[in-house]
Protein backbone atom coordinates (compact mmCIF):
# COMPACT_ATOMS: atom_id res chain seq x y z
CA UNK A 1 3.81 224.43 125.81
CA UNK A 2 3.09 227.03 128.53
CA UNK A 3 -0.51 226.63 130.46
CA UNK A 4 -2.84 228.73 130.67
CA UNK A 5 -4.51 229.29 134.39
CA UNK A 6 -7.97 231.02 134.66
CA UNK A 7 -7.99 233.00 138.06
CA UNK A 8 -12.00 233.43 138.90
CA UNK A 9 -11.56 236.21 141.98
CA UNK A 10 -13.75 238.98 142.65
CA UNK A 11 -11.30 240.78 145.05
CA UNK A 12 -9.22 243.39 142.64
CA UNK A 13 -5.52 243.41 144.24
CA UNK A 14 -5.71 239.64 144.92
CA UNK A 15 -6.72 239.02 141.08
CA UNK A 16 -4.14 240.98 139.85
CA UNK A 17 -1.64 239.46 142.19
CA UNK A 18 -2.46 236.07 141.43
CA UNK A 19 -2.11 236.83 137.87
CA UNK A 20 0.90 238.65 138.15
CA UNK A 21 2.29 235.67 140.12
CA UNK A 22 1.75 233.22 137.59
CA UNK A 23 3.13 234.82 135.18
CA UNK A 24 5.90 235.29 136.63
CA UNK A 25 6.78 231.79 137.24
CA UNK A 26 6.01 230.75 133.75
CA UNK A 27 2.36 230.50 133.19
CA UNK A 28 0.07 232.56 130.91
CA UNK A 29 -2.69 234.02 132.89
CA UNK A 30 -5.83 235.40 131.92
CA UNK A 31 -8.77 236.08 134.85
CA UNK A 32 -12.41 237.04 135.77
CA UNK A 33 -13.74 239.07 138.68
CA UNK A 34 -17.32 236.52 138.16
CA UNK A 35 -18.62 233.63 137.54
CA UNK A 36 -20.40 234.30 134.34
CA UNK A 37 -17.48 235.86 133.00
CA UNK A 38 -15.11 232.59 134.03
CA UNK A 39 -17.19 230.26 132.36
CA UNK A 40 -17.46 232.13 128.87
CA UNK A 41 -13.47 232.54 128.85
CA UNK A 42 -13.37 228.76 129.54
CA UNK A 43 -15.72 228.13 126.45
CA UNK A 44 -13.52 230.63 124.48
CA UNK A 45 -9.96 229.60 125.89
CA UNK A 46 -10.48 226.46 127.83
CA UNK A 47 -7.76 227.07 130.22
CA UNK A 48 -5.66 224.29 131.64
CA UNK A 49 -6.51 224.89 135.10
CA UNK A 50 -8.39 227.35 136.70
CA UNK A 51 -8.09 228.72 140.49
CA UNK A 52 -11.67 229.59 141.54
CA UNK A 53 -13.04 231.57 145.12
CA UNK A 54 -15.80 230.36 146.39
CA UNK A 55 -17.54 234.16 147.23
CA UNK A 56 -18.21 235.40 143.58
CA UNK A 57 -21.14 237.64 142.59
CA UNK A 58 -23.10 236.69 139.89
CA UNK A 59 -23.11 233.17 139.77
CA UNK A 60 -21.70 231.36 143.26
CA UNK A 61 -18.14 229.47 142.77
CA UNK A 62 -20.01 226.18 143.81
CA UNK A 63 -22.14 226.13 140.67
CA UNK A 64 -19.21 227.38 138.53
CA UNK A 65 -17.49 224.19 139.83
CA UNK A 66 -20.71 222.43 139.26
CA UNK A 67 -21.11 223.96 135.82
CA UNK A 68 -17.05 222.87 134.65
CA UNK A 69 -17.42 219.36 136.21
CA UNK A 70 -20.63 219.22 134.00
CA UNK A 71 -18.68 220.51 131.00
CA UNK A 72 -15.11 219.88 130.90
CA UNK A 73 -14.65 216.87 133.52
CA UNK A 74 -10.93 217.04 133.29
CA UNK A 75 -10.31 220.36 133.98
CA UNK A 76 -8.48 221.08 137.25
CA UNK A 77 -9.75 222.88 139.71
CA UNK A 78 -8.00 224.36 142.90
CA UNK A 79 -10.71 225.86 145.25
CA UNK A 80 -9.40 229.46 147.21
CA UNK A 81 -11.37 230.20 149.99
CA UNK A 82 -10.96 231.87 153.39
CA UNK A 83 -13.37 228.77 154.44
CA UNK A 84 -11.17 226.44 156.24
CA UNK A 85 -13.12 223.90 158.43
CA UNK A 86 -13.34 220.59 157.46
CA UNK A 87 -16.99 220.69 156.36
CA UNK A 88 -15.79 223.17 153.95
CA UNK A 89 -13.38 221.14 152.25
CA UNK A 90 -15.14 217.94 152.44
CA UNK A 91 -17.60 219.85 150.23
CA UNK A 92 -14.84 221.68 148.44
CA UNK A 93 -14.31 217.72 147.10
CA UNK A 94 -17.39 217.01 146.87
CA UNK A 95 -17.93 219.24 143.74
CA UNK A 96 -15.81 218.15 142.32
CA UNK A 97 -12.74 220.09 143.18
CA UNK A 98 -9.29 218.82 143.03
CA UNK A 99 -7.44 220.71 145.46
CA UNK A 100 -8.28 223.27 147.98
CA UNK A 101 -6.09 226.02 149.46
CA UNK A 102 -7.09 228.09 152.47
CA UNK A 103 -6.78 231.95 152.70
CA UNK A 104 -3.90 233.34 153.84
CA UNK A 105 -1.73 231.39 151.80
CA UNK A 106 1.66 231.77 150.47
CA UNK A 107 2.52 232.23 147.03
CA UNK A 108 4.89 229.32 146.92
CA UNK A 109 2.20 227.29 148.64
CA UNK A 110 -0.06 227.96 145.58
CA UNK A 111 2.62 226.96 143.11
CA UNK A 112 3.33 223.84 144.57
CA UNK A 113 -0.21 222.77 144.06
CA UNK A 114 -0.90 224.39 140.40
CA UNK A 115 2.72 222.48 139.87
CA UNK A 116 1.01 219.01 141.08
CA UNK A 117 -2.36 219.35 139.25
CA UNK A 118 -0.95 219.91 135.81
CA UNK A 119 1.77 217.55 136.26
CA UNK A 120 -0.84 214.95 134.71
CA UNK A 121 -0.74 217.22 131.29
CA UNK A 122 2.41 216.51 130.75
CA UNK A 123 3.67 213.90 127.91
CA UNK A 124 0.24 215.45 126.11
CA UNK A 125 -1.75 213.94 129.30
CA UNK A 126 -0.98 210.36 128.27
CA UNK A 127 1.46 209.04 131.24
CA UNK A 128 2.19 209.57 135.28
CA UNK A 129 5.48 208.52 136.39
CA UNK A 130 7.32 208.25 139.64
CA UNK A 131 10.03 206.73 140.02
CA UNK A 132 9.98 203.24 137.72
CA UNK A 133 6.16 203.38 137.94
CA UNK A 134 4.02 204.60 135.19
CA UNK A 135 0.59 204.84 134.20
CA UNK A 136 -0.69 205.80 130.91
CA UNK A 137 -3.88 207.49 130.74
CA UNK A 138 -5.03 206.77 127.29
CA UNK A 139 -4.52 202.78 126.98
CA UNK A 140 -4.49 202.05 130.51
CA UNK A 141 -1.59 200.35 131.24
CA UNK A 142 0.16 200.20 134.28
CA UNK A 143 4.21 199.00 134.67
CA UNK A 144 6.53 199.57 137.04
CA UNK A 145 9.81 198.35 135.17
CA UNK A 146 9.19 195.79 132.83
CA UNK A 147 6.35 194.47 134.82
CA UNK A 148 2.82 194.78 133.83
CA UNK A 149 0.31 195.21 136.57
CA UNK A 150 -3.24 194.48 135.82
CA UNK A 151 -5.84 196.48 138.24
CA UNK A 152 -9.38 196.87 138.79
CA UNK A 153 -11.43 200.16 137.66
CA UNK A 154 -10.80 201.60 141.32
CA UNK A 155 -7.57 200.60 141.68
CA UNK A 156 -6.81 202.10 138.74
CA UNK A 157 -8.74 205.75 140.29
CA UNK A 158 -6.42 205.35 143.33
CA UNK A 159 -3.15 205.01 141.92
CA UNK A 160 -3.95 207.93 139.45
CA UNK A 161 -5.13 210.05 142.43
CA UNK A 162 -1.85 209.13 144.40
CA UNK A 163 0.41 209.33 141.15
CA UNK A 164 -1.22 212.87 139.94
CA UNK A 165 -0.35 214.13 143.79
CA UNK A 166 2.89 212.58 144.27
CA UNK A 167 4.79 213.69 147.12
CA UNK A 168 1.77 214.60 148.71
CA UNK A 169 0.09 213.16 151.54
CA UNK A 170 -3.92 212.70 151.03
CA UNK A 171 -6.21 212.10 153.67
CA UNK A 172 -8.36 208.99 154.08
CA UNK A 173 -11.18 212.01 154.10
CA UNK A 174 -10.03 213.01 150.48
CA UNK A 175 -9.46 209.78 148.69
CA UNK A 176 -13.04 209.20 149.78
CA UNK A 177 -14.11 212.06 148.27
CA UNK A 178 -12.42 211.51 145.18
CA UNK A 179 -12.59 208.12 144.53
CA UNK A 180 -15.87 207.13 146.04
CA UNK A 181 -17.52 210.67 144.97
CA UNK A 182 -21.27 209.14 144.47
CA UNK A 183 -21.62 206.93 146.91
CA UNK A 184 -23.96 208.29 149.73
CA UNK A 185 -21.96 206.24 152.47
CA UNK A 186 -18.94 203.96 152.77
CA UNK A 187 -17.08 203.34 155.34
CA UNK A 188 -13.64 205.41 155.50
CA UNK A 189 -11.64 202.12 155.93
CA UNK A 190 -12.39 201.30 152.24
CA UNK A 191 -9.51 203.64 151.77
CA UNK A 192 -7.05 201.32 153.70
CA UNK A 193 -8.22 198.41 152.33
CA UNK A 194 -7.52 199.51 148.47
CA UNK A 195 -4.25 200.61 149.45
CA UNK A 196 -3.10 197.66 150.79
CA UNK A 197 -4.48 196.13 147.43
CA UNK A 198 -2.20 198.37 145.39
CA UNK A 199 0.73 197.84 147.74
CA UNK A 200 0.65 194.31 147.18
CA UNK A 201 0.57 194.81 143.31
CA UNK A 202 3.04 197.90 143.17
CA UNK A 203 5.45 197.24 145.84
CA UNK A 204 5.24 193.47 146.32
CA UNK A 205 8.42 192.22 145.13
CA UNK A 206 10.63 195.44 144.93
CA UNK A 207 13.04 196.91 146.81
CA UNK A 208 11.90 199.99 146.99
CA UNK A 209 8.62 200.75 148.20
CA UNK A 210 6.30 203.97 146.68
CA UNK A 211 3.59 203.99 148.34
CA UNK A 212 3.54 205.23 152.09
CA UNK A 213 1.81 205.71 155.18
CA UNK A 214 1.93 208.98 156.33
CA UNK A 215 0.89 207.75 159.99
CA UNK A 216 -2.44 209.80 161.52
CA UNK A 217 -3.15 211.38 158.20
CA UNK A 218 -3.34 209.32 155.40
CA UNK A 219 -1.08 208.46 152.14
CA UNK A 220 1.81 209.58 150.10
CA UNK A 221 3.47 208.01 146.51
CA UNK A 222 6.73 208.74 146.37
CA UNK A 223 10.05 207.92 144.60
């Protein structure tokens, strides 16, 4: 089935060539030049992602984020902003965003990571895989082969995160933000120690190993 992306941009030429972009690489497109507008298409249409600026009239991109985490919790999200300091994207994540992508960008770029957030829908949303690994989102169960591997709520969180993002590398910074959304303070090397609880339950025992360090920035599942 082909998905349908909601663009929310307020600049003309940038609407109509992120649109046109899409749907030239296989997506249906439909898009809004507000925030009020956005969220009644999503009502109408619910979209299966939507690329959002930040700087709309109307009704500010934060509280359309706010608005679609309120409403449709598993709706992707990919943030578009020409804010690009760290603060920005720590609160990018914070609302609840799942990926952010600085202005300028390149079209490709902006593929790749439409490409990784929907790759969860696939199989009607119901398993990740990479490699021998799979997770299925409606019963839970995690194997990797014929191996059953029983993990804890935030376990669980984590390896989805990594699996939804494979061949990605996610900061400590974004995993935090994530995983540990609600929680006023924790300290960053919570990230590290989770990990090494999934490597011991993933990897222990098999030749090859999926999850990596990507060393000074954070981690990557791969096959």
């Amino acid at each position: 089935m082909v998905k349908l992306i909601l663009v929310i941009e307020d600049d003309n030429d940038l609407r109509k060539y992120l649109s046109e972009l899409l749907l030239d690489n296989g997506y249906q497109a439909v898009d809004a030049p507000d925030g009020v507008k956005a969220l009644a298409i999503i009502e109408k249409q619910r979209p299966d992602l939507v690329i959002l600026d930040l700087g709309l009239p109307n009704l500010s991109g934060e509280s359309v984020v706010s608005e679609i985490r309120k409403k449709y919790p598993d709706l992707p999200v990919i943030i578009l902003t020409a804010k690009n300091d760290v603060s920005d994207i720590v609160r990018g994540f914070k609302l609840g965003a799942d990926d952010y992508v600085t202005k300028p960008f390149k079209g490709e770029e902006l593929l790749a990571r439409v490409k990784a957030r929907l790759r969860h829908l696939e199989h009607d949303g119901s398993k990740l895989a990479v490699g021998d690994l799979e997770l299925h989102t409606k019963t839970f169960e995690v194997k990797r082969g014929s191996k059953t591997i029983n993990l804890s709520h935030k376990e669980y969180e984590l390896l989805q995160y990594l699996m939804i993002n494979a061949g990605r590398v996610l900061t400590r910074e974004m995993i935090l933000q994530r995983i540990w959304l609600n929680v006023d303070y924790i300290e960053p090397r919570v990230v590290d120690v989770y990990i090494g609880y999934l490597r011991k339950k993933i990897d222990s025992g098999f030749k090859k190993q999926l999850i990596n360090t990507a060393r000074g920035f954070g981690y990557v599942i791969k096959a």
